[in-house]
Protein backbone atom coordinates (compact mmCIF):
# COMPACT_ATOMS: atom_id res chain seq x y z
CA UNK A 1 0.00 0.00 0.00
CA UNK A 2 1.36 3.05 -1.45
CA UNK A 3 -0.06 7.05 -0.29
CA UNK A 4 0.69 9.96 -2.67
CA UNK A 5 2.16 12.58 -0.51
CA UNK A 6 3.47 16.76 -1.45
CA UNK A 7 7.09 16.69 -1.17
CA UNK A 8 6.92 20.15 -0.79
CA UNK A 9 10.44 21.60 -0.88
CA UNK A 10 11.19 19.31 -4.02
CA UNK A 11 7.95 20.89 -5.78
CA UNK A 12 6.52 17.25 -6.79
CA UNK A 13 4.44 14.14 -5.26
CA UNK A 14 5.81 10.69 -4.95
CA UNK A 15 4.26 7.96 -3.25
CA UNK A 16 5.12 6.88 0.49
CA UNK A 17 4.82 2.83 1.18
CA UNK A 18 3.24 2.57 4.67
CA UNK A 19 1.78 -0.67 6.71
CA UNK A 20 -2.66 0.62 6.24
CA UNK A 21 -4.36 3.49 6.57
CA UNK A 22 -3.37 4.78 9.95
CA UNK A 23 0.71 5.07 9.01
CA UNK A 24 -0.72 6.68 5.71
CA UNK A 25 -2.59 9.46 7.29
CA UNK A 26 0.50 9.54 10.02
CA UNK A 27 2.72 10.55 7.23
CA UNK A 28 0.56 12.79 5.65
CA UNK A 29 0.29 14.68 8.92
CA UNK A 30 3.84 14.75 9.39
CA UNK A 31 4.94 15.82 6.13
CA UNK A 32 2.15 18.85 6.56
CA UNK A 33 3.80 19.67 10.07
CA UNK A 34 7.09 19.42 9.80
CA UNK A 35 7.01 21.87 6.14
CA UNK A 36 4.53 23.89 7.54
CA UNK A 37 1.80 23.65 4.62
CA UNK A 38 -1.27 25.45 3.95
CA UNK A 39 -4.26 23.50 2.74
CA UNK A 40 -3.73 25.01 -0.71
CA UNK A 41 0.24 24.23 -0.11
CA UNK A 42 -0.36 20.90 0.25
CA UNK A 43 -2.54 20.27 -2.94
CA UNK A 44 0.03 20.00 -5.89
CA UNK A 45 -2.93 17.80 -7.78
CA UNK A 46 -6.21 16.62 -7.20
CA UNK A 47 -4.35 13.28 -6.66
CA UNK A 48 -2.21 13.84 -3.50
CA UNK A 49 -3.81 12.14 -0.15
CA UNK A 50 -4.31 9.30 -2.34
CA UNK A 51 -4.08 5.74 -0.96
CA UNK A 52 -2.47 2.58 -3.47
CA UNK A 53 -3.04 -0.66 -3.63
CA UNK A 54 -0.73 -1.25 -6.66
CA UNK A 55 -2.31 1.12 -8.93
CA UNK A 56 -5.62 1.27 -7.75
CA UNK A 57 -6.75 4.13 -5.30
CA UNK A 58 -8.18 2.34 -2.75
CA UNK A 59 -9.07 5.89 0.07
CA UNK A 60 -8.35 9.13 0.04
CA UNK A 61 -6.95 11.19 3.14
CA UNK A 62 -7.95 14.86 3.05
CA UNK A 63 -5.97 17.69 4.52
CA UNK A 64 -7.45 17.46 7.80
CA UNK A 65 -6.24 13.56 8.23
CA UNK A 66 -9.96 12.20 7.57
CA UNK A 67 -10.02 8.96 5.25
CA UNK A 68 -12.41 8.74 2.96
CA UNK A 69 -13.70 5.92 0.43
CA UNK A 70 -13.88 6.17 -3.23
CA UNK A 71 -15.85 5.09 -6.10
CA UNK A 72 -14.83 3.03 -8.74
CA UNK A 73 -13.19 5.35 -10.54
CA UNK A 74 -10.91 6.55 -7.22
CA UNK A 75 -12.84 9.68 -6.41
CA UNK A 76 -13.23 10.73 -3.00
CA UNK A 77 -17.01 10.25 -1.70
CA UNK A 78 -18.44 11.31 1.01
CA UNK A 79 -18.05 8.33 2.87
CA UNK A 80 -15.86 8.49 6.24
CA UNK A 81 -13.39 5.70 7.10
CA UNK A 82 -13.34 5.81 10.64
CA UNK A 83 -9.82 4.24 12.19
């Protein structure tokens, strides 16, 4: 399981391999925290926050660190994972 994160100082997203969905949105946190981003800082696409399985978006985690599902086509609904 792969999450798309901002790698802010290099100006480009890559994707982070992490355990499930708690280490994703632990990473996504940290990388917001430690480089200090903005909601519109962290946003390079409408693709980062996204959550892999191989190469199918499996959850999304917003800004704010909530998880959400997504349809078929990987878009975020407005359906809360709770961990």
């Amino acid at each position: 399981m792969k999450v798309l994160v901002n790698n802010y100082l290099a100006e480009k997203e890559e994707k982070v391999e992490v355990k499930d969905l708690q280490e994703a949105r632990s990473v996504i946190k940290k990388i917001i925290d430690e480089n200090c981003l903005g909601a519109s800082d962290w946003y390079l696409s409408g693709k980062t926050g996204n959550v892999y399985e191989g190469e199918k978006v499996i959850a999304h985690i917003s800004y704010n660190g909530r998880v959400w599902e997504v349809d078929t086509d990987g878009k975020q609904i407005n359906k809360e994972i709770i961990l």
